[in-house]
Protein backbone atom coordinates (compact mmCIF):
# COMPACT_ATOMS: atom_id res chain seq x y z
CA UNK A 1 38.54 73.21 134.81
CA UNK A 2 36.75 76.10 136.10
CA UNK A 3 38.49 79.01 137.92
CA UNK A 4 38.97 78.29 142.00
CA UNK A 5 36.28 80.35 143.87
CA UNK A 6 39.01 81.10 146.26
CA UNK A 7 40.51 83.35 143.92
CA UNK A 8 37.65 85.41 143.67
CA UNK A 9 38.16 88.98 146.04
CA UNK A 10 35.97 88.89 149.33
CA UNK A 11 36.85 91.05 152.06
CA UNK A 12 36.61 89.69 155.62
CA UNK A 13 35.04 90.52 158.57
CA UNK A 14 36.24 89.57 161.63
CA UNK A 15 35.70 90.23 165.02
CA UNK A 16 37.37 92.18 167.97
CA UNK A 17 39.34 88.43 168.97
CA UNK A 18 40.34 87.16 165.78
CA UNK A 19 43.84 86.47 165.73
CA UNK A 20 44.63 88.62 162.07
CA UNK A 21 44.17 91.49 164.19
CA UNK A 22 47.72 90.84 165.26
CA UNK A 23 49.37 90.60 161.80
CA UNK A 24 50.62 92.82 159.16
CA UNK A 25 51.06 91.49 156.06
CA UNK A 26 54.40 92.15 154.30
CA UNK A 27 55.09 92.43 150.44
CA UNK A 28 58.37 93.08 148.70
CA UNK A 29 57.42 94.54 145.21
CA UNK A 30 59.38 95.05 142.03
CA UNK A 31 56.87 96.17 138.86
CA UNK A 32 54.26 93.40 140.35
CA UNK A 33 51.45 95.83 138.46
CA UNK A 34 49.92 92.93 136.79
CA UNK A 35 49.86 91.46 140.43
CA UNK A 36 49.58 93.42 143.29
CA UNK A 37 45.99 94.73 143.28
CA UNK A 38 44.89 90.44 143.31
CA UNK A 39 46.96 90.16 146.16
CA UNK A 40 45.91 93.38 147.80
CA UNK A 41 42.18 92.62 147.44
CA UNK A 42 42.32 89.60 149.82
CA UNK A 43 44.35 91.78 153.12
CA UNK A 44 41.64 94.66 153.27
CA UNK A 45 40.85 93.24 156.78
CA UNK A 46 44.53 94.31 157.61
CA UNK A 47 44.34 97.37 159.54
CA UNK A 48 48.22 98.24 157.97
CA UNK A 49 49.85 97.06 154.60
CA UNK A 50 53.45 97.01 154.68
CA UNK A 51 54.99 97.19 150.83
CA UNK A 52 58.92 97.16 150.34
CA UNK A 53 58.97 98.35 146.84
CA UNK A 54 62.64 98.15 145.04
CA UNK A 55 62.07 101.48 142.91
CA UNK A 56 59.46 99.87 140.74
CA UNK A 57 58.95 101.81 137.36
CA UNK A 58 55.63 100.65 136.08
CA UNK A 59 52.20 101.05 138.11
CA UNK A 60 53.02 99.01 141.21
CA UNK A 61 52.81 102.00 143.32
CA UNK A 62 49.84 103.58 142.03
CA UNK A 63 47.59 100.76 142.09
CA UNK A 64 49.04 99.64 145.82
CA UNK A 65 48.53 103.30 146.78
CA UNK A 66 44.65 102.94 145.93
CA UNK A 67 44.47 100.95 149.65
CA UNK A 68 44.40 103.07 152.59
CA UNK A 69 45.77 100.75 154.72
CA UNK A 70 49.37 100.48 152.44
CA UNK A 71 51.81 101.95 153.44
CA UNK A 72 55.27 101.73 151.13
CA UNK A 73 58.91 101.90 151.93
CA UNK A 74 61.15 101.93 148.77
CA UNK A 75 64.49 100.52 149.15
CA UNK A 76 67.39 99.23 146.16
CA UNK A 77 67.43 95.53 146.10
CA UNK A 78 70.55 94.43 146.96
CA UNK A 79 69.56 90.57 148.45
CA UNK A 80 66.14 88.77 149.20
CA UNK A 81 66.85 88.39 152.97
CA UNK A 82 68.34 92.23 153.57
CA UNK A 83 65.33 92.74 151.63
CA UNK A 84 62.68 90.97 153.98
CA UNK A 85 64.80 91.74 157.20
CA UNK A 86 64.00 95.79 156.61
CA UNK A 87 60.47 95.27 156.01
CA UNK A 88 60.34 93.21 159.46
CA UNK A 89 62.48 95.60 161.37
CA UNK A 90 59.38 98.19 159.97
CA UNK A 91 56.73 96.26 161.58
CA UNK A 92 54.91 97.06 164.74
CA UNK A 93 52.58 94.15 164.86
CA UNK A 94 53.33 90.97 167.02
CA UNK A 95 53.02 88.73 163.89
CA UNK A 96 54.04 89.23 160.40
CA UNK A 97 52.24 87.50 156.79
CA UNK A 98 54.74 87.46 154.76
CA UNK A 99 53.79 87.55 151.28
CA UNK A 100 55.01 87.62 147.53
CA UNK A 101 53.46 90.13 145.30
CA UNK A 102 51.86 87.50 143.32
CA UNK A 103 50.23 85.04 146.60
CA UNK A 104 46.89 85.23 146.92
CA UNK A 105 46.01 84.72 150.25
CA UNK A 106 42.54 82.70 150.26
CA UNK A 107 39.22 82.84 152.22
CA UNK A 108 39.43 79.29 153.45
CA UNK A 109 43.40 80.32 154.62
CA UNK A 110 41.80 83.69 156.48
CA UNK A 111 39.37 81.96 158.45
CA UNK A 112 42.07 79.61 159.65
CA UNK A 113 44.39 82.41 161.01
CA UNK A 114 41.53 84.45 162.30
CA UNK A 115 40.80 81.36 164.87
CA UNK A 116 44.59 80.59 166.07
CA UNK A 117 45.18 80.61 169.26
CA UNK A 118 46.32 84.06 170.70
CA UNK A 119 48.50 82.23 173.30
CA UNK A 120 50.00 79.34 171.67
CA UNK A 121 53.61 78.49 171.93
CA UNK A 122 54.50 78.41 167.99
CA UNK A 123 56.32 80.78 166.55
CA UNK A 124 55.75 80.30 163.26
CA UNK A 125 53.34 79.13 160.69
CA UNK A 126 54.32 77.14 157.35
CA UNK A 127 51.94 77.07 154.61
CA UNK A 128 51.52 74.89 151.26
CA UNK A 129 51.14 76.21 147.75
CA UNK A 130 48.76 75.94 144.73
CA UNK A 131 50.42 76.80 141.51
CA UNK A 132 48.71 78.58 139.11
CA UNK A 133 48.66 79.16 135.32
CA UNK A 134 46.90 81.62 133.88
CA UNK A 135 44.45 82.04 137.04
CA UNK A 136 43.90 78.23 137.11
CA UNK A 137 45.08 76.00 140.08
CA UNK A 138 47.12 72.87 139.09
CA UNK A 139 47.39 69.41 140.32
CA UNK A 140 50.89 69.82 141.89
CA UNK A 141 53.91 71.95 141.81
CA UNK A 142 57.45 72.06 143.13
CA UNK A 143 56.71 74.33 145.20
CA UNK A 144 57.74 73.72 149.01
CA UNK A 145 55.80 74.68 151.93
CA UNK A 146 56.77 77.98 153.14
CA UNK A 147 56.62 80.11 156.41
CA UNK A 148 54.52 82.62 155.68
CA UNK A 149 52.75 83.81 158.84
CA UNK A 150 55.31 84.16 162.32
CA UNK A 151 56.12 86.20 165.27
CA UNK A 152 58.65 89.10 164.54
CA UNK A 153 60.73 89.09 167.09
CA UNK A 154 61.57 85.55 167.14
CA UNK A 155 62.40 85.44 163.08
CA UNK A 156 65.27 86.73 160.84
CA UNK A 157 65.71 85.47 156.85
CA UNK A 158 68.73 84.51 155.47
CA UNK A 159 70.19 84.21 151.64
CA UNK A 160 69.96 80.90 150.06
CA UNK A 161 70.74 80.89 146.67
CA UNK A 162 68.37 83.36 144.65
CA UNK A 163 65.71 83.00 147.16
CA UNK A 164 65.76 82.87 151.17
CA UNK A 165 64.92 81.36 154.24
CA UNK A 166 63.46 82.35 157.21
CA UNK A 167 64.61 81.06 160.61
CA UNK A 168 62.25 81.04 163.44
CA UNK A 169 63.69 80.57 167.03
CA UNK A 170 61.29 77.55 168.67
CA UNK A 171 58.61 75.50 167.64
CA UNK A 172 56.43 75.92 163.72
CA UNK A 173 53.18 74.57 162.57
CA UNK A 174 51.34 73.91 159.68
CA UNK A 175 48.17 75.44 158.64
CA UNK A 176 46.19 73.18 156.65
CA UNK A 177 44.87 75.86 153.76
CA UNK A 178 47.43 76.72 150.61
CA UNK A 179 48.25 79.86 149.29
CA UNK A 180 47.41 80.44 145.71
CA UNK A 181 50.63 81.69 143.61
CA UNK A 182 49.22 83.24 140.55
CA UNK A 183 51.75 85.36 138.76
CA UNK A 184 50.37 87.19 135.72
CA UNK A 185 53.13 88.67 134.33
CA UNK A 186 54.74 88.20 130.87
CA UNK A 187 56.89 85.18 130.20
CA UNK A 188 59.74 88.09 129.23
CA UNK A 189 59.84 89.27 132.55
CA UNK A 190 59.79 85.10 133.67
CA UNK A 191 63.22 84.52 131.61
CA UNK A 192 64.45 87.66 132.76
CA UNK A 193 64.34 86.97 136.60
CA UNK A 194 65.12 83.24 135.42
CA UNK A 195 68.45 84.02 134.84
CA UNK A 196 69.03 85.95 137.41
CA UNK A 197 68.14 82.94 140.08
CA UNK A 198 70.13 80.58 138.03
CA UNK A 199 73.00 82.50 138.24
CA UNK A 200 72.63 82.50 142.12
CA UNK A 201 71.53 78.91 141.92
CA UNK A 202 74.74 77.80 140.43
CA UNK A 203 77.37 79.61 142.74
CA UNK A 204 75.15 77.97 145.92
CA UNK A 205 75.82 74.59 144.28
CA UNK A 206 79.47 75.41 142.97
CA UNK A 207 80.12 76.53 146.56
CA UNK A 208 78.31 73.60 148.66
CA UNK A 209 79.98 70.56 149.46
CA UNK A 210 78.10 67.62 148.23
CA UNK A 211 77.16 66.23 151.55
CA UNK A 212 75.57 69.24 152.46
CA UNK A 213 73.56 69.19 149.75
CA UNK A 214 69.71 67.76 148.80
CA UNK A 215 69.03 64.90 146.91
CA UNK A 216 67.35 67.27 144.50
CA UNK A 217 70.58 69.78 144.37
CA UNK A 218 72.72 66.24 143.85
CA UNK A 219 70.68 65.38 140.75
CA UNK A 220 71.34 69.19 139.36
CA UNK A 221 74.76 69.22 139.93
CA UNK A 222 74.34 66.34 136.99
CA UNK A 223 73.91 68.68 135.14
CA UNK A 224 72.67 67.01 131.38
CA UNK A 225 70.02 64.95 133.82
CA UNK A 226 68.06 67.34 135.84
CA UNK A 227 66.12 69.43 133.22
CA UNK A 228 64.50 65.30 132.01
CA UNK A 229 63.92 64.78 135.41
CA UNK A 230 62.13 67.72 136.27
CA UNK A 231 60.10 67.57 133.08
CA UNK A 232 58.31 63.94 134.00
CA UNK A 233 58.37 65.04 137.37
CA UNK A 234 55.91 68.21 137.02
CA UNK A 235 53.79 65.77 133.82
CA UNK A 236 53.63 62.40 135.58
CA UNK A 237 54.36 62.74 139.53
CA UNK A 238 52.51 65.90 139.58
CA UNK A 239 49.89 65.08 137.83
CA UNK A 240 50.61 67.77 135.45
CA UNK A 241 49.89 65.91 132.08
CA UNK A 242 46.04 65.96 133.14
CA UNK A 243 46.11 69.35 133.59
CA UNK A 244 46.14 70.29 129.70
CA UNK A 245 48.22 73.05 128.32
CA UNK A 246 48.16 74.92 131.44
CA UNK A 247 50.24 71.56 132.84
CA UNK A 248 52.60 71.36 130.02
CA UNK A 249 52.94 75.01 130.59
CA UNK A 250 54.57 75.20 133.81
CA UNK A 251 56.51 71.74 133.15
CA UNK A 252 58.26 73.24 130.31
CA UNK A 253 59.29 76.43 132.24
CA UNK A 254 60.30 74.13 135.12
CA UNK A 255 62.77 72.54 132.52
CA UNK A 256 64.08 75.55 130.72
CA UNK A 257 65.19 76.77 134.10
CA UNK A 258 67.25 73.76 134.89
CA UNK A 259 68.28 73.75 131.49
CA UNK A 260 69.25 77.54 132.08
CA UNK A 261 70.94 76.24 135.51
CA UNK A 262 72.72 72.66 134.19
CA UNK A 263 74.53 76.06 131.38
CA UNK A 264 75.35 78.36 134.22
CA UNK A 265 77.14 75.09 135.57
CA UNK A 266 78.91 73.42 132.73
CA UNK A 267 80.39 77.09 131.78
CA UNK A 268 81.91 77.25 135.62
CA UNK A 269 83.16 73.59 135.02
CA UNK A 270 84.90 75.26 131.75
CA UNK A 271 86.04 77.87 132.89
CA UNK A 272 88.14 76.40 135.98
């Protein structure tokens, strides 16, 4: 499979009414330097680049400090929605992209956003995701849509588990153009953060009553079944098998995680 020509770097022009003159993109960073400069290439339209960098220590800053338009905020991580909230509170723009350090925000997406609507009635904007490995798109992820793009004022994240999620007062949309998640960095740093959001992961579960929970979360709470599950769900349901190496890839790091998680559980179970 060749390489998606979305991913290629292209600035944008737009004109005087295009809607992205309205947003600021928002990135929280943490030692993202085999990331951020991809994902900065594609917002040099953006008139003002908001980074909230948690005290990086390799060359996040420098290279995000090579764009004018940056501007950084450092701040210790303490949760991902304090996190996010402080950036927002930070922005001056009616709209806000939100934005991990490792999306890549494509053309085809752009062009969407630049043609909204300046007075519509949504308040926020969900978006799909392409997964990629090694700079390749694959068939299918587990990635859920998120809400990237919505109106400050109206918006507020809150912790769920070792991610977040954002609540938007009124009405959301979906645009019909996927972000590109592309991280680059080294499977060390993967396992690292891996058990860190299984950790999380397994007090939300512990602490949820079951009929609050997702059919997904049920099957984990299984424990010995979910990393099996997950496996022939990224190969077969995702189509992941036909995407080579690069498929069996991310299906295998999809399992060691639940494997990682279905641990984290069985030592609570032990332990009580």
């Amino acid at each position: 499979m060749q390489q998606s020509k979305n991913l290629s770097p292209s600035p944008i022009a737009f004109s005087k009414n295009s809607f992205l003159e309205r947003i600021t993109p928002l990135i929280l960073t943490y030692n993202e330097a085999p990331n951020i400069e991809r994902t900065l290439q594609n917002l040099t339209w953006a008139s003002r680049i908001l980074i909230v960098d948690s005290h990086s220590t390799d060359e996040t800053i420098e290279i995000a400090q090579r764009y004018p338009q940056v501007e950084i905020c450092q701040r210790k991580f303490d949760t991902h929605a304090a996190q996010w909230n402080y950036g927002i509170e930070k922005v001056i723009s009616e709209w806000v992209l939100s934005l991990d350090a490792d999306y890549i925000v494509t053309d085809n997406l752009l062009h969407e956003i630049g043609k909204l609507d300046f007075n519509t009635p949504i308040n926020g904007y969900f978006s799909s995701f392409k997964y990629c490995v090694f700079g390749q798109p694959l068939r299918g992820s587990i990635l859920p849509p998120r809400q990237i793009l919505f109106r400050k004022q109206y918006s507020e994240y809150v912790d769920d588990g070792h991610t977040q999620l954002l609540e938007v007062e009124g009405s959301s949309a979906c645009l019909r153009h996927a972000i590109y998640h592309d991280d680059r960095k080294p499977i060390s740093r993967w396992l690292w953060a891996q058990d860190r959001y299984m950790a999380l992961e397994a007090e939300k579960l512990q602490n949820t009553p079951v009929i609050a929970l997702s059919k997904g979360d049920r099957i984990r709470k299984l424990k010995v079944v979910a990393p099996f599950v997950i496996l022939l769900y990224c190969l077969v349901l995702k189509g992941g098998v036909f995407d080579g190496w690069r498929g069996w890839y991310y299906a295998l790091q999809r399992m060691f995680a639940e494997i990682l998680l279905s641990l984290y559980l069985i030592e609570k179970t032990m332990r009580s």
